[in-house]
Protein backbone atom coordinates (compact mmCIF):
# COMPACT_ATOMS: atom_id res chain seq x y z
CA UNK A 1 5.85 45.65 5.33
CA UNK A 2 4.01 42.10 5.70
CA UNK A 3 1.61 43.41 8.83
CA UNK A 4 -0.68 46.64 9.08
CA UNK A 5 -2.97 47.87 6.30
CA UNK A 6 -0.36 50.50 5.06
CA UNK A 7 2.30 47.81 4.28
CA UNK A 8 0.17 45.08 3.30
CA UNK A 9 -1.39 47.79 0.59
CA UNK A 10 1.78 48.18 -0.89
CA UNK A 11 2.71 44.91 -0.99
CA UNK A 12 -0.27 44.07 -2.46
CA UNK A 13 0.18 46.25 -5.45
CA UNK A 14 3.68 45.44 -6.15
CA UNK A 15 4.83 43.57 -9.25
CA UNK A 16 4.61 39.91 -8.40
CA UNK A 17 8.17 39.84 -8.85
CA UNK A 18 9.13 42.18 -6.62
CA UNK A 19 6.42 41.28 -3.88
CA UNK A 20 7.67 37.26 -3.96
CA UNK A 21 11.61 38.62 -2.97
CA UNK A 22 9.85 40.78 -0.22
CA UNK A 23 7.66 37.42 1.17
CA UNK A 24 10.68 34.84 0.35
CA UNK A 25 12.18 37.00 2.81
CA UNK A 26 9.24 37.66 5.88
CA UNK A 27 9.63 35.73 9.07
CA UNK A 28 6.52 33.07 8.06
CA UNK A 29 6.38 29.47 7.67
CA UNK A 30 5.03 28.53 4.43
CA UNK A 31 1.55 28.02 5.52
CA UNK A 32 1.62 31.38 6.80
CA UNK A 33 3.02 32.70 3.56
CA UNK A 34 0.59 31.02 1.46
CA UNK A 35 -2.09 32.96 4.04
CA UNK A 36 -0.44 36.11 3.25
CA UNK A 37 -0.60 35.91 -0.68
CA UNK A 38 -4.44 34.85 -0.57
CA UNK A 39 -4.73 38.27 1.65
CA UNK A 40 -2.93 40.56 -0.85
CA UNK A 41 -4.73 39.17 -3.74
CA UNK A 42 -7.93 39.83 -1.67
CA UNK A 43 -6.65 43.20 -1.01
CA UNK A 44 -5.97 43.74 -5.05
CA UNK A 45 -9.54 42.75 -5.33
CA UNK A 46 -11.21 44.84 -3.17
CA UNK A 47 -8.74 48.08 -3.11
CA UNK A 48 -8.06 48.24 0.44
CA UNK A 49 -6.75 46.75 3.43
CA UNK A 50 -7.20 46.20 7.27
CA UNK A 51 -5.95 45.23 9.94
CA UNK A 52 -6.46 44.91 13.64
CA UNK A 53 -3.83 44.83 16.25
CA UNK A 54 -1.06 43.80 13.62
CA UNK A 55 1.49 46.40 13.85
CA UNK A 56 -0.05 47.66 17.81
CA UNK A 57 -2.24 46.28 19.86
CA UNK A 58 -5.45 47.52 20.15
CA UNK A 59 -5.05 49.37 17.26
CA UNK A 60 -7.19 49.23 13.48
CA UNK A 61 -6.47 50.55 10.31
CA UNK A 62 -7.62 50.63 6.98
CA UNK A 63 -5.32 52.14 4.20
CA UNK A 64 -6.24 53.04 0.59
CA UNK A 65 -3.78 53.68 -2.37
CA UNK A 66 -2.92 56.83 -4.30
CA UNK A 67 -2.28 56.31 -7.29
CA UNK A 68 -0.67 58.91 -9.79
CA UNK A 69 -2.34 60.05 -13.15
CA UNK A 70 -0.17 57.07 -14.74
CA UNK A 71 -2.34 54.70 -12.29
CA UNK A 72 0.69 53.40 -10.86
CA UNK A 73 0.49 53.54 -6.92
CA UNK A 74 2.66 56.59 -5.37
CA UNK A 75 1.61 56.05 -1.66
CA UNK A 76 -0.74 54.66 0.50
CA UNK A 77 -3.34 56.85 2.76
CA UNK A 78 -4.37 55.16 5.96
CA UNK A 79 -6.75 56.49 9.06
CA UNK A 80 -5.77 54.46 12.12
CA UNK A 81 -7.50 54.70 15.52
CA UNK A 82 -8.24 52.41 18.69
CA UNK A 83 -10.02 49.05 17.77
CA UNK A 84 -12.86 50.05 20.31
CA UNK A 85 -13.69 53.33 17.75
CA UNK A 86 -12.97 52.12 14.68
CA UNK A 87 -14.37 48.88 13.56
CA UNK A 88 -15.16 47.19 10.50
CA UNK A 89 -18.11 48.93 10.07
CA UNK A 90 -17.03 52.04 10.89
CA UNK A 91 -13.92 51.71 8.23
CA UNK A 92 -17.10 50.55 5.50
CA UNK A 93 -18.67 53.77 6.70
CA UNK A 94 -15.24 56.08 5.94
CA UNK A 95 -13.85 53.82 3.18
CA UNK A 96 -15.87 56.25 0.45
CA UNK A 97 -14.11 59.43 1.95
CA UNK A 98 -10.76 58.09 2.67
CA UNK A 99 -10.67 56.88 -1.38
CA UNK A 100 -12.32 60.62 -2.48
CA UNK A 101 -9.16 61.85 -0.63
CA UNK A 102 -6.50 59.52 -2.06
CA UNK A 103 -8.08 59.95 -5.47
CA UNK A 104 -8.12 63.91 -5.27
CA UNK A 105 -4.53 63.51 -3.30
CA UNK A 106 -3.24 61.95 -6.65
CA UNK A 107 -4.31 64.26 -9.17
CA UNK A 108 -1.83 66.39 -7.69
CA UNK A 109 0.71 64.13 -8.19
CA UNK A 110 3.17 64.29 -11.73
């Protein structure tokens, strides 16, 4: 749950109780850890995440959250492709549509 955009979304939005028994738990040093947190408070901020070659090599995503009408997050949408085809540019270029999707995906959510 610690590596690739998908997981590190969720993560990121969890209650910071429940995220802190997920990351006392992660294979890291503490240095590491301490990377980690800065990243998923960076990924609050902004309201999406990356990655490159974390979960595959060679292989970018960038993942969005759904959120229900409550506002409380229900899933997370990702588009993943080779690093070669989508790069960070390209995922600034299809962050608008990817969040237009999520959004419309949870209206239809309870």
């Amino acid at each position: 749950m610690y590596r690739g955009a998908s997981g590190k979304l969720l993560l990121a939005y969890l209650r910071e109780d429940q995220r802190e028994a997920i990351l006392e738990q992660v294979p890291l040093d503490a240095a590491s850890r301490d990377r980690l947190r800065a990243e998923l408070v960076a990924i609050r901020q902004a309201g999406y995440a990356t990655s490159f070659g974390e979960r595959q090599p060679e292989i970018a995503s960038l993942a969005v959250p759904v959120r229900r009408r409550s506002g409380t997050i229900a899933a997370a949408l990702a588009v993943s492709g080779p690093e070669s085809r989508l790069r960070p540019e390209r995922m600034q270029a299809l962050l608008p549509t990817v969040r237009s999707t999520a959004e419309g995906l949870g209206r239809l959510l309870p």
